[in-house]
C-alpha atoms as a PDB file:
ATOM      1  CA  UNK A   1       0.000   0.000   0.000  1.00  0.00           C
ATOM      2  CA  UNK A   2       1.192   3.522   0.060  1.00  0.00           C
ATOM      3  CA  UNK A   3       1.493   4.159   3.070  1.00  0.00           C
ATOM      4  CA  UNK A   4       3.685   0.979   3.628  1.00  0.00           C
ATOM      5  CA  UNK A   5       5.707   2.549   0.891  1.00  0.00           C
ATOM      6  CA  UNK A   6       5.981   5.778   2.396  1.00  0.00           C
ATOM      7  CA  UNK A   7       7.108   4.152   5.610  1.00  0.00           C
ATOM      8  CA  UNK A   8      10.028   2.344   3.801  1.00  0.00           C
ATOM      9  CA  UNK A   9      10.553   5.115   1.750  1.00  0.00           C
ATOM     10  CA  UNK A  10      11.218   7.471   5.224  1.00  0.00           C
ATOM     11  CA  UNK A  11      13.642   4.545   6.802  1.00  0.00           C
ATOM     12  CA  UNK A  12      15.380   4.723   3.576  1.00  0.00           C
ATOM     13  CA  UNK A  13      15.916   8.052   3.191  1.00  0.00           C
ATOM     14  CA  UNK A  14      19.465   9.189   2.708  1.00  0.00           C
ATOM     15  CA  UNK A  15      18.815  12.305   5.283  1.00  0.00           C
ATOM     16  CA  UNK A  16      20.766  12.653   8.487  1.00  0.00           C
ATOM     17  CA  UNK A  17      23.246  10.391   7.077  1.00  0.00           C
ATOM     18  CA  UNK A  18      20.501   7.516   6.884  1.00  0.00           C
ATOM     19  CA  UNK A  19      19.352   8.202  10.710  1.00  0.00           C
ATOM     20  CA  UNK A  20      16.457   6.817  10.735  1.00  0.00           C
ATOM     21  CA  UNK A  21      17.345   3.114   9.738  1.00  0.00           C
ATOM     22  CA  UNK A  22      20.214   3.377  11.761  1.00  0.00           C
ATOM     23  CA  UNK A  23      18.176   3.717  14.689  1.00  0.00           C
ATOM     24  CA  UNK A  24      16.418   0.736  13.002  1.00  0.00           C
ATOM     25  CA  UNK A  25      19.391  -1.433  13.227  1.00  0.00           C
ATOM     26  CA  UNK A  26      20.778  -0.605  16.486  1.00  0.00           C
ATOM     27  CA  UNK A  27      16.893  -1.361  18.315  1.00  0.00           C
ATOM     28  CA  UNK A  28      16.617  -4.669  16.478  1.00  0.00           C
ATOM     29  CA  UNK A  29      16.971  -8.202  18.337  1.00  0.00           C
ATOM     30  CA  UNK A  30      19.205 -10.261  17.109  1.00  0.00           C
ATOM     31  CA  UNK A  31      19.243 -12.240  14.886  1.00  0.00           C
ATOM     32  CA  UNK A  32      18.530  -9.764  12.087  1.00  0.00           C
ATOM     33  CA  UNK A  33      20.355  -9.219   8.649  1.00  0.00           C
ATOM     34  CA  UNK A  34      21.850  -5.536   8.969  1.00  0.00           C
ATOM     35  CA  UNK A  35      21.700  -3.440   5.324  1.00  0.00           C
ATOM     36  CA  UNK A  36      24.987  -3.286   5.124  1.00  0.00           C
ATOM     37  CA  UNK A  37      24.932  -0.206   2.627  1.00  0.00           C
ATOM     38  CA  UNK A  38      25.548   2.346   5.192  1.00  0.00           C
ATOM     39  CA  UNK A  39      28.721  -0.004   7.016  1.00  0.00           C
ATOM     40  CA  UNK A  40      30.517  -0.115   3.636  1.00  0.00           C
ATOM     41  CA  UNK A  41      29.789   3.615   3.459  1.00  0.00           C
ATOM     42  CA  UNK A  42      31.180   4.152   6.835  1.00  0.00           C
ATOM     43  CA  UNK A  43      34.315   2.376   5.896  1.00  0.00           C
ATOM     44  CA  UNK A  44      35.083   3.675   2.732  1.00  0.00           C
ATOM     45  CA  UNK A  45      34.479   6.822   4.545  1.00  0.00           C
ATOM     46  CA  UNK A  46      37.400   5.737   6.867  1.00  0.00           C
ATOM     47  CA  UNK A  47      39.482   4.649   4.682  1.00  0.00           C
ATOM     48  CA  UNK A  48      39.612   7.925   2.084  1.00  0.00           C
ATOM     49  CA  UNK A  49      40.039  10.076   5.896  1.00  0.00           C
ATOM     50  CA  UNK A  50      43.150   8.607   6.016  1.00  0.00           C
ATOM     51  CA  UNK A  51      44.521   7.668   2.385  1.00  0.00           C
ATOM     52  CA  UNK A  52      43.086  10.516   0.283  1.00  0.00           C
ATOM     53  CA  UNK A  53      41.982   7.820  -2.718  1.00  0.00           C
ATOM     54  CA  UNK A  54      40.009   4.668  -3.174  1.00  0.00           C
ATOM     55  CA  UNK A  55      43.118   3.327  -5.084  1.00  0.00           C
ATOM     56  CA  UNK A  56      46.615   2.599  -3.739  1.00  0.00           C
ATOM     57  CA  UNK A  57      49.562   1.865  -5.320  1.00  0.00           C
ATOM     58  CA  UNK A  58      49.878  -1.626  -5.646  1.00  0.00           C
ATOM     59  CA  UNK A  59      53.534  -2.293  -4.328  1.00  0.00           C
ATOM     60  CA  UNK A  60      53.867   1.076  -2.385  1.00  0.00           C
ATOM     61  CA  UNK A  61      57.696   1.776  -0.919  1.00  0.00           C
ATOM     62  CA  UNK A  62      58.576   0.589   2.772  1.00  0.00           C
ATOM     63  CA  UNK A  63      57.692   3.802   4.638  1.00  0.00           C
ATOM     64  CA  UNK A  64      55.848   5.154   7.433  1.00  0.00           C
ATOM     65  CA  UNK A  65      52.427   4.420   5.061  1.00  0.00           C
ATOM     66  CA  UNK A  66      52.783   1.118   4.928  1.00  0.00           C
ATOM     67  CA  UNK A  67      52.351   0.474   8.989  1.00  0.00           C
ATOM     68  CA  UNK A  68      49.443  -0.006  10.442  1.00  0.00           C
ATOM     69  CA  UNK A  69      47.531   2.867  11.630  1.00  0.00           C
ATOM     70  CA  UNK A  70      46.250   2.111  14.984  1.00  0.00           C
ATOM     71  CA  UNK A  71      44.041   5.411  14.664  1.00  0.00           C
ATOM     72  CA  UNK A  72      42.171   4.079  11.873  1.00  0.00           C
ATOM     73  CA  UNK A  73      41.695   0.825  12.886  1.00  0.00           C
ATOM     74  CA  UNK A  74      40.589   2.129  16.167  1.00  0.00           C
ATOM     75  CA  UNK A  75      37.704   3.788  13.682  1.00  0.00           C
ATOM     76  CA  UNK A  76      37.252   0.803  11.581  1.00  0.00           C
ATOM     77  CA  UNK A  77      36.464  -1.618  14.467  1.00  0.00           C
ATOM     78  CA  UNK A  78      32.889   0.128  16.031  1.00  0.00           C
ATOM     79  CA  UNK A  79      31.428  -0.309  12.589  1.00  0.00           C
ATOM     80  CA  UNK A  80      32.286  -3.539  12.044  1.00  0.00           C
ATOM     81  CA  UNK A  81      31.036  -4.378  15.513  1.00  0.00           C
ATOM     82  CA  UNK A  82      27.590  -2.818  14.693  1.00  0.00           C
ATOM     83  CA  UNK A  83      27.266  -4.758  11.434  1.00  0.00           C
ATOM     84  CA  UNK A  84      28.192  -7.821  13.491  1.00  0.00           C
ATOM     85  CA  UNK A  85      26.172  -7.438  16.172  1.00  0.00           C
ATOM     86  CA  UNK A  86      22.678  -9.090  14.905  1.00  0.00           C
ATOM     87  CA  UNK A  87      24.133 -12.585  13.807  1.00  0.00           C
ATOM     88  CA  UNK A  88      24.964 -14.331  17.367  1.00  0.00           C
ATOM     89  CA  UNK A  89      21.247 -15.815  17.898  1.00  0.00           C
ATOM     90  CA  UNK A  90      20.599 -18.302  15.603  1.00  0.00           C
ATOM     91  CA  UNK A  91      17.314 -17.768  13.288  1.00  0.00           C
ATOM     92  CA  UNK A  92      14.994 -20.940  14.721  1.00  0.00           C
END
C-alpha cells in the first residue's frame, strides 16, 4: 500500500546520514540481517580520511604508510562491531 511505501521510503531516506534506519538497526533483536549499505559507506568513509583515494599503489615503498595505523583501525572496528552485532542468535 502507500502508506507501507511511504514508511520504507522514510527509513530509507538518505537524510541525516541515513538516521532513521540506523536507529532501526541498532533497536533490532538479534538475529537480524543488517543493510549493510551504510557499514561499507562508513568504511570507505574511513578509509579515504586517512589515504586521500580509493586506489593505492599496488607495491607502495617501505615507509611510514605502509604500517598499520592504529588510529584508523581504532575507527574501523565500532562499525564492524555494529554490522556484526545481529548474527549471534541463531534464526529458529
Amino acid at each position: 500500500s502507500q502508506e507501507s511505501w511511504q514508511s520504507l521510503s522514510d527509513v530509507f531516506s538518505h537524510r541525516n546520514n541515513f538516521g532513521l534506519l540506523r536507529y532501526h538497526q541498532s533497536v533490532a533483536k538479534a538475529p537480524h540481517i543488517p543493510y549493510i549499505g551504510i557499514f561499507l559507506r562508513d568504511l570507505i568513509s574511513v578509509r579515504e580520511q586517512f589515504t586521500g583515494s580509493l586506489v593505492e599503489d599496488p607495491s607502495p615503498p617501505k615507509t611510514f604508510s605502509t604500517l598499520v595505523h592504529f588510529y584508523r583501525c581504532s575507527q574501523i572496528a565500532p562499525i564492524v562491531k555494529k554490522m556484526l552485532c545481529g548474527r549471534f542468535r541463531s534464526f529458529h
